[in-house]
Protein backbone atom coordinates (compact mmCIF):
# COMPACT_ATOMS: atom_id res chain seq x y z
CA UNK A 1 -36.66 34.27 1.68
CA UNK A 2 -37.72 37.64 2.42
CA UNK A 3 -41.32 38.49 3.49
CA UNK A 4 -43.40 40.99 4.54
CA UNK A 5 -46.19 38.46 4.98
CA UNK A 6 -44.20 37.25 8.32
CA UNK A 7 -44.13 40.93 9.31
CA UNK A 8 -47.39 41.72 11.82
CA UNK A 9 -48.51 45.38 12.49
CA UNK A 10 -52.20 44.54 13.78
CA UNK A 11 -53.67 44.98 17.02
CA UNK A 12 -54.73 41.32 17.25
CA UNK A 13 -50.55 40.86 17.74
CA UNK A 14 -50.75 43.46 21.13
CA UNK A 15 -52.24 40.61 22.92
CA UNK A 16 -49.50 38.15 22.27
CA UNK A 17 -46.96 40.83 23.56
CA UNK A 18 -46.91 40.67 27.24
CA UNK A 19 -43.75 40.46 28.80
CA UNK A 20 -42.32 37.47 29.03
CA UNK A 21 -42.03 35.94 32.41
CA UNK A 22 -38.39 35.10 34.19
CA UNK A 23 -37.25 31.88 33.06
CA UNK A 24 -37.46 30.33 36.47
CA UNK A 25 -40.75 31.73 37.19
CA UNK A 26 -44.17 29.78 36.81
CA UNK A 27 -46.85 30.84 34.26
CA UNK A 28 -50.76 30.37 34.46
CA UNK A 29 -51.35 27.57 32.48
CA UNK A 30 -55.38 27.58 30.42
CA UNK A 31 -56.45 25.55 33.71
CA UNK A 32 -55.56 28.65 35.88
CA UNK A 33 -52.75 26.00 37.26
CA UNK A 34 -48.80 27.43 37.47
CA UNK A 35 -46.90 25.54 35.12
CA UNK A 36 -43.01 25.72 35.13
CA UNK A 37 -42.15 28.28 31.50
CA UNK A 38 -39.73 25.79 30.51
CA UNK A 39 -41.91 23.13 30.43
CA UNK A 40 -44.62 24.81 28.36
CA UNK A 41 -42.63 25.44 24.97
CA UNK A 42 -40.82 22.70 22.90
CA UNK A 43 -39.10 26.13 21.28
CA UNK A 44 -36.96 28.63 23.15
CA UNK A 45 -35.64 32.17 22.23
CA UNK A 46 -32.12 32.64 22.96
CA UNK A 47 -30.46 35.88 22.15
CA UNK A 48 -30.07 38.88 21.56
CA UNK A 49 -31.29 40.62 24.08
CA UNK A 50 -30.12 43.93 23.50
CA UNK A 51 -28.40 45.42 20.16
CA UNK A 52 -26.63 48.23 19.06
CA UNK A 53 -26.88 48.99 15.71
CA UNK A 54 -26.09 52.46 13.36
CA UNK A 55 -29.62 54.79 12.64
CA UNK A 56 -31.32 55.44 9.69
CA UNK A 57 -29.28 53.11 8.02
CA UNK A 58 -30.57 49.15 6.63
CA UNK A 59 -29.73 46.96 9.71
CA UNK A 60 -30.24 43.41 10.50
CA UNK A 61 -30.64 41.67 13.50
CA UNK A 62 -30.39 37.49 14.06
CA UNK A 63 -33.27 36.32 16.37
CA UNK A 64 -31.57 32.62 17.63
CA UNK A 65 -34.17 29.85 18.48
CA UNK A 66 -33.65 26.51 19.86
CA UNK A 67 -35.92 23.73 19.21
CA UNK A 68 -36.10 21.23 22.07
CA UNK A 69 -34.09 17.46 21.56
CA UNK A 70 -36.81 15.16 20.27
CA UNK A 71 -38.44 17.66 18.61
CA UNK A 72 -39.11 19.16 15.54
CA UNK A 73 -41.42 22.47 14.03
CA UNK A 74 -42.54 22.92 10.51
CA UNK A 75 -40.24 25.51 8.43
CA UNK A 76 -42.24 28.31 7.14
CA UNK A 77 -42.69 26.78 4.05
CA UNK A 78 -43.90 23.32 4.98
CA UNK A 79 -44.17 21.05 1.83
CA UNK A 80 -48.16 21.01 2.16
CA UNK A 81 -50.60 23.05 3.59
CA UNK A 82 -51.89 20.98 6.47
CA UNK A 83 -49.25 22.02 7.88
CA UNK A 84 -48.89 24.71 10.45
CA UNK A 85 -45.89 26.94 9.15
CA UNK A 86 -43.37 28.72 11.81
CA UNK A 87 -44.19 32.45 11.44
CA UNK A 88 -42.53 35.40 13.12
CA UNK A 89 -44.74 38.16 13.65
CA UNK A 90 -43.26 41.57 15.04
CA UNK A 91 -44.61 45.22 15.71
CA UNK A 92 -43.45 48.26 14.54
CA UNK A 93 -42.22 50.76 17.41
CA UNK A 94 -42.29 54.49 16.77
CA UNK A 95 -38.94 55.35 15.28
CA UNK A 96 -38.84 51.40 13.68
CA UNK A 97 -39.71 49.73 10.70
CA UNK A 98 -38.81 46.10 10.08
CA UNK A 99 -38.79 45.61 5.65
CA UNK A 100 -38.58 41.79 5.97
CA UNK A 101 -37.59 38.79 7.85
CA UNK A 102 -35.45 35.76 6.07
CA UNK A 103 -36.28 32.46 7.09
CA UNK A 104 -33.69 29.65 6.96
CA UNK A 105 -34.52 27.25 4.28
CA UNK A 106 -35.71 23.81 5.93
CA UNK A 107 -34.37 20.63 5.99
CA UNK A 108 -36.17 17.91 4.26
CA UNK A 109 -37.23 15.14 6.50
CA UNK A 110 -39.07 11.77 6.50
CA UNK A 111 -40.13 9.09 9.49
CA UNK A 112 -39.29 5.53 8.34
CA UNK A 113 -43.16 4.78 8.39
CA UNK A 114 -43.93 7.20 5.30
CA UNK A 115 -40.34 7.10 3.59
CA UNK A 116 -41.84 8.87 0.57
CA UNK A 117 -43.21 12.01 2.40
CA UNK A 118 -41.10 14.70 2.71
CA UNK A 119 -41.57 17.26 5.44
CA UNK A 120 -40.22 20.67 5.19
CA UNK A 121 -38.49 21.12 8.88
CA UNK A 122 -36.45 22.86 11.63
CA UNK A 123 -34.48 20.89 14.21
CA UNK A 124 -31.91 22.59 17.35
CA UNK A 125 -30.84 25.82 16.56
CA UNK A 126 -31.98 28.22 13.90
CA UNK A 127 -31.39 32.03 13.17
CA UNK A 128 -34.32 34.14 11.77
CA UNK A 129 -32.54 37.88 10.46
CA UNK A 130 -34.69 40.98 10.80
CA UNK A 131 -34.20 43.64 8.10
CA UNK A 132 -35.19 47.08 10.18
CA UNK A 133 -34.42 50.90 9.82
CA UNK A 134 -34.51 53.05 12.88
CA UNK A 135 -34.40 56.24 14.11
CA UNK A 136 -31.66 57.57 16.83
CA UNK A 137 -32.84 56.59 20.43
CA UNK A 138 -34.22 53.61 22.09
CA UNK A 139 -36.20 51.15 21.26
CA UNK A 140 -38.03 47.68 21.75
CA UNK A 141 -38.16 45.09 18.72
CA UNK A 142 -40.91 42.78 19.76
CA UNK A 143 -43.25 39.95 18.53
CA UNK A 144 -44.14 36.66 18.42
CA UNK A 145 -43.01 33.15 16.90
CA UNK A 146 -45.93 30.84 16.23
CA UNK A 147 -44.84 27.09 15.36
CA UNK A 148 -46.65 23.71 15.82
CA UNK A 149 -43.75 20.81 17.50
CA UNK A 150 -43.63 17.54 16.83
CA UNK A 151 -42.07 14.36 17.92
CA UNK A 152 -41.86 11.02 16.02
CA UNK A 153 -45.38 10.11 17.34
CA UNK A 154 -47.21 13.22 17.40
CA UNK A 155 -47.68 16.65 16.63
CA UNK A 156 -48.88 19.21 19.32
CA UNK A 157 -51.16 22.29 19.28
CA UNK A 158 -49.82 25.49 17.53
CA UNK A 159 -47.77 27.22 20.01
CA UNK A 160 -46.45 31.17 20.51
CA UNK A 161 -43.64 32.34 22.51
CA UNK A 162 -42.48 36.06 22.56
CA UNK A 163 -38.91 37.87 21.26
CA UNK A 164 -37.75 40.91 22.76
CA UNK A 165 -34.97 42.78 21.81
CA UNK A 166 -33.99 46.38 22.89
CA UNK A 167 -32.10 48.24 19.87
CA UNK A 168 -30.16 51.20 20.79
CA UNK A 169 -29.83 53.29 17.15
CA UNK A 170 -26.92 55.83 17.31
């Protein structure tokens, strides 16, 4: 499913964009605390990190994610709406506009205490595939996923880590 809804270009999305820290290196957690970065996300980009890809021409790039063992997220189209959905938002460079994102459809899921209830899900590794155009040069593709995990007890706050590509265009 293509959708320019998962596509953000506000400012609010700046503040999510910091760099993302080493993955050996500690992170403030909200206590002011350090906090190991591997141990803060249930979710965890992969690759790419860079790209090459042919300018001013319709390009596509996959964005892989892992979901930790044990856990699960909501797809982005959860089966009802108390349900946080997984959204990827991503800014615009100069030079770069991304048309849509597709979304892999999710697989249909229910815990042996509520047989009948069907969530909407994603499980170990998924691919999200940005549709952008770009203009010769270098650039930076970056943004946010947002996704609430879950285990088979509980479901956790929503959540954001940031993707980072850099896209040559030639």
């Amino acid at each position: 499913m293509r959708g320019l809804g998962a596509i953000l270009v506000a400012g609010i999305a700046a503040l999510w964009l910091l760099p993302a820290p080493a993955p050996a290196q500690e992170i403030p957690s909200a206590s002011g605390q350090a906090v190991s970065r591997a141990s803060t996300s249930n979710v965890q980009y992969l690759f790419p990190e860079q790209v090459s890809i042919a300018a001013k021409q319709p390009a596509t790039v996959d964005l892989h994610f892992r979901v930790k063992s044990g856990f699960h997220i909501n797809s982005h189209t959860p089966h009802a709406k108390v349900f946080i959905p997984t959204n990827l938002a991503l800014v615009e460079g100069q030079g770069m506009t991304v048309t849509s994102v597709d979304f892999p459809p999710g697989t249909d899921f229910a815990f042996s205490f509520s047989p009948k209830e069907k969530l909407s899900i994603y499980t170990g590794d998924f691919v999200l595939r940005a549709h952008l155009n770009v203009q010769p040069g270098d650039h930076l593709l970056q943004g946010v996923l947002r996704y609430q995990a879950c285990d088979s007890n509980s479901c956790y706050p929503p959540k954001t880590i940031p993707v980072a590509v850099d896209v040559i265009a030639k």
